[in-house]
Protein backbone atom coordinates (compact mmCIF):
# COMPACT_ATOMS: atom_id res chain seq x y z
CA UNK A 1 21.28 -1.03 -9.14
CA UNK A 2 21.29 -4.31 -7.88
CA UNK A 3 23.75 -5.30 -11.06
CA UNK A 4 26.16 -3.54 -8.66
CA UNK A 5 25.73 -5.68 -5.67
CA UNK A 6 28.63 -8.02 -5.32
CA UNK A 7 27.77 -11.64 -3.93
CA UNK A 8 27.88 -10.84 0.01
CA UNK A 9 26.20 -7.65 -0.50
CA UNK A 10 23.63 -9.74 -2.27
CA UNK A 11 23.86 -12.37 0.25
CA UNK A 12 23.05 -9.59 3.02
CA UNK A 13 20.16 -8.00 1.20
CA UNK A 14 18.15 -11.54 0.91
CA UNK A 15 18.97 -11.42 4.41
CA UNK A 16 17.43 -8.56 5.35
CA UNK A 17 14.65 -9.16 3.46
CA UNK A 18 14.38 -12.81 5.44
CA UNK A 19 14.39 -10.37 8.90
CA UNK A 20 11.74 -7.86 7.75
CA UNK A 21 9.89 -10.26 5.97
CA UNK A 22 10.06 -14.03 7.79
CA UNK A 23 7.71 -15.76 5.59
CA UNK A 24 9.83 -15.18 2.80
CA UNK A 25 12.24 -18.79 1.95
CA UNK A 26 15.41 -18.95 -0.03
CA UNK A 27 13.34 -19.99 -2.89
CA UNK A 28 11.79 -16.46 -2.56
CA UNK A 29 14.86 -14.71 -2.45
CA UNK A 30 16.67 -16.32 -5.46
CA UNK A 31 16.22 -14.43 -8.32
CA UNK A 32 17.79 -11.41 -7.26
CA UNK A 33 21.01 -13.35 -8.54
CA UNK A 34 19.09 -13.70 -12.07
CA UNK A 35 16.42 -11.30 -12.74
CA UNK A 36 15.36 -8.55 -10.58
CA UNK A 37 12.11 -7.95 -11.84
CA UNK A 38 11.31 -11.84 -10.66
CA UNK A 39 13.03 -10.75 -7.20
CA UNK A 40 10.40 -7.95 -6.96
CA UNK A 41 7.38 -9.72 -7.97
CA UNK A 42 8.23 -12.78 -5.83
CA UNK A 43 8.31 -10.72 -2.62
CA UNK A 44 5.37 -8.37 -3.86
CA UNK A 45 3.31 -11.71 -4.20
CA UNK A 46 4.33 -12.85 -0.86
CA UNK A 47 4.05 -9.51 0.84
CA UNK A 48 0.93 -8.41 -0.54
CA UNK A 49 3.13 -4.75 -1.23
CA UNK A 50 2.75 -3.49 -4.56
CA UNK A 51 5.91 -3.79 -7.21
CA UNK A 52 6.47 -0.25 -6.28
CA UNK A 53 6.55 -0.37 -2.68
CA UNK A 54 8.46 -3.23 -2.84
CA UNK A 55 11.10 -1.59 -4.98
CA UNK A 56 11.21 1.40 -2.64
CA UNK A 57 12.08 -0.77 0.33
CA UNK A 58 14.38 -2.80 -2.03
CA UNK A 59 16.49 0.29 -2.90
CA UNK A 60 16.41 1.46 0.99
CA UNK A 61 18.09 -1.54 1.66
CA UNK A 62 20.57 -1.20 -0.52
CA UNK A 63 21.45 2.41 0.31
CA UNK A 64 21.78 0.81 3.66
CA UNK A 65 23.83 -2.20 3.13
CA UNK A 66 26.39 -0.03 1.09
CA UNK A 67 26.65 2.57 3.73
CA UNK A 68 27.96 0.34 6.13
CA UNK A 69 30.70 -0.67 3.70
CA UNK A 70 31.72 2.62 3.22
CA UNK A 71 34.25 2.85 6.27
C-alpha cells in the first residue's frame, strides 16, 4: 500500500499525520520511506493507539490523499 505512494504523496501523509498527531517529529515520521512496519510502531508508541488502529487511520489517509489526486 504505502509501496505505492510516490514521494509527495508520502511527503503529504507524514504531514497529515504531523496535523492529527502534533507531538509526532520528523524523526517519527521517517520510516515510512524505509519500513512501514517501523512507521506504524513509531506512531503507535507515540500515540498510545494500538498497531491496528494505527494502521486503520494510516490506510484512511491514504484513501484520502489519493482521492484528491484523482481529478
Amino acid at each position: 500500500m504505502v509501496r505505492e505512494l510516490n514521494v509527495n504523496k508520502k511527503n503529504e501523509l507524514k504531514l497529515e499525520m504531523k496535523n492529527q498527531f502534533p507531538n509526532l517529529t520528523d524523526e517519527n515520521l521517517k520510516d515510512l520511506d524505509t519500513s512501514y512496519e517501523k512507521f506504524i510502531n513509531n506512531i503507535s508508541l507515540n500515540t498510545q493507539m494500538s498497531k491496528e488502529e494505527v494502521e486503520k487511520l494510516v490506510a484512511n489517509k491514504i484513501e484520502y490523499i489519493n482521492s484528491k489526486h484523482l481529478i
